[in-house]
Protein backbone atom coordinates (compact mmCIF):
# COMPACT_ATOMS: atom_id res chain seq x y z
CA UNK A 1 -81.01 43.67 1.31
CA UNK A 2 -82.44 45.26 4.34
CA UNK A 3 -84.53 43.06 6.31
CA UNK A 4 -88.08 43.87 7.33
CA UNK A 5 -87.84 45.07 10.51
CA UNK A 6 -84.86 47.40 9.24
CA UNK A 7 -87.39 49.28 6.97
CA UNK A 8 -86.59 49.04 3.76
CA UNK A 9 -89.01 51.86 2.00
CA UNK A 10 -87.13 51.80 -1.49
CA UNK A 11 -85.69 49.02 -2.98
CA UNK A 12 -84.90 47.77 -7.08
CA UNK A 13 -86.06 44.35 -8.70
CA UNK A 14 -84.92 43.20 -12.06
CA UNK A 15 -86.15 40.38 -14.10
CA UNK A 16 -83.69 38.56 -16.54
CA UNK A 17 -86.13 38.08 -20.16
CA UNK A 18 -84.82 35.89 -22.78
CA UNK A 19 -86.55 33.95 -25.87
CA UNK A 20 -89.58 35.13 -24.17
CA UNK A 21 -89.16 33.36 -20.99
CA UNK A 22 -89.06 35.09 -17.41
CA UNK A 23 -86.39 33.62 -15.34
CA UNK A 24 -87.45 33.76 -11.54
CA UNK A 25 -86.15 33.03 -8.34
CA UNK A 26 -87.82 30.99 -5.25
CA UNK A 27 -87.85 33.88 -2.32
CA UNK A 28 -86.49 32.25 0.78
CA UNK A 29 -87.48 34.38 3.32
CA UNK A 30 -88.80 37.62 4.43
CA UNK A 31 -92.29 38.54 2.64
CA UNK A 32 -93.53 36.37 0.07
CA UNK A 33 -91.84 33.58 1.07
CA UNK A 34 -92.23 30.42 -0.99
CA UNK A 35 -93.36 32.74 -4.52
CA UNK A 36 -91.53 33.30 -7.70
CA UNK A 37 -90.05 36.73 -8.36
CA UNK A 38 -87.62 38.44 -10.18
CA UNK A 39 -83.85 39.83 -8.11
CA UNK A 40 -83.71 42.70 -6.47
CA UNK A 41 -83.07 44.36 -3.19
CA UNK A 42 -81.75 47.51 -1.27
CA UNK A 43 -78.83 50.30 -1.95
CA UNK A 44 -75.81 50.04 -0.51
CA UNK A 45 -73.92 53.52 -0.10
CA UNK A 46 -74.09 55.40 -3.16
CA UNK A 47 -74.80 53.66 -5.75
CA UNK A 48 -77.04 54.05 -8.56
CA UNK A 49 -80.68 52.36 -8.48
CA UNK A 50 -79.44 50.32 -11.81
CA UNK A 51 -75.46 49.38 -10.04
CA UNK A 52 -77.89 48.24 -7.09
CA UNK A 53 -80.07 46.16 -9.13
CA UNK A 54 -76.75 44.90 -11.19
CA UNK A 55 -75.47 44.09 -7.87
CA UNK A 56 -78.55 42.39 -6.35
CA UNK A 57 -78.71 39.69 -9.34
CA UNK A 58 -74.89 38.87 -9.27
CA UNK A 59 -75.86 38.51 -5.32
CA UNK A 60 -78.56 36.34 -5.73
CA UNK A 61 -78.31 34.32 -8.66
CA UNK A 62 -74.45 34.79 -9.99
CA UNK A 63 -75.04 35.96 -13.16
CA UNK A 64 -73.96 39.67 -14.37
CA UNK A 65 -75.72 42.02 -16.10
CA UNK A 66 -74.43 45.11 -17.52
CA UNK A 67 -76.31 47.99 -15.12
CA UNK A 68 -76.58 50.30 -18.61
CA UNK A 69 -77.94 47.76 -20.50
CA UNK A 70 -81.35 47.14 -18.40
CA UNK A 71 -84.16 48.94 -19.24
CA UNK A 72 -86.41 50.83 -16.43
CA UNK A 73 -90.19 49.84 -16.83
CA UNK A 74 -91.42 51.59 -13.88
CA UNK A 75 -91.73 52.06 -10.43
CA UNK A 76 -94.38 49.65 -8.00
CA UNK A 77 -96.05 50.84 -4.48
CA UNK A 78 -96.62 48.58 -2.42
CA UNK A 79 -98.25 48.12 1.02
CA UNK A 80 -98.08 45.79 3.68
CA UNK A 81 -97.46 44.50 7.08
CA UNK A 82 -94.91 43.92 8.84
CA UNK A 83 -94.56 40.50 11.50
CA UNK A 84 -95.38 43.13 14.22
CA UNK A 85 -98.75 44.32 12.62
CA UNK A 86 -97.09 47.64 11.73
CA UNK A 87 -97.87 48.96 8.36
CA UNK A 88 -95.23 49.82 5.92
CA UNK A 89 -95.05 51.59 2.00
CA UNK A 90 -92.10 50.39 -0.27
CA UNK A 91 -91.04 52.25 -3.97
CA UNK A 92 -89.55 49.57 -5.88
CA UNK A 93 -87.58 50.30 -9.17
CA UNK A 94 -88.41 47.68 -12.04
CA UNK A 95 -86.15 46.98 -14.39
CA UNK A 96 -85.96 44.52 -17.08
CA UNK A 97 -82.20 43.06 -18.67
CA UNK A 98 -82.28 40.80 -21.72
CA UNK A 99 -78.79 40.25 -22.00
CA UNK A 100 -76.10 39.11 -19.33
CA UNK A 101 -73.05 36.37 -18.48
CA UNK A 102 -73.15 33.53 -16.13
């Protein structure tokens, strides 16, 4: 995943659903440090928004999802700052997977 300064404007985040329980991740760094959220990230070459979010979980977490298996549920503005004051938009791609390995 791009970091901030790099500009990441568009960007995929998936959340894993099972038995009707979320399973979330601790962010690390970057914005929102410290908070739960779903995986997710930025494209790498050419792939698809749904291999990037595939990608982004096995990344993060280890676990693999199937990339035509997760569902889109729609697409989040958001705006913010950035460390420097400057202001920034991102588009991120929400997607939802209820089954996967690992």
């Amino acid at each position: 995943m791009k970091t901030e300064g790099e500009g990441l404007n568009e960007g995929t985040l998936c959340f894993l659903v099972r038995d009707f329980k979320v399973f979330l991740a601790r962010k690390t760094r970057n914005i929102g440090q410290g908070t739960l959220n779903g995986y997710g990230g930025g494209r790498e070459g050419p792939e698809s928004l749904e291999e990037c979010c595939a990608r982004e979980v096995f990344d993060e977490c280890g676990v693999k999802v199937d990339s035509k298996k997760m569902r889109k549920f729609g697409v989040v503005y958001f705006h913010n700052l950035k460390s420097n004051g400057e202001f920034f938009v991102a588009k991120i791609h929400v997607f939802i997977a209820t089954e996967w390995r690992g």
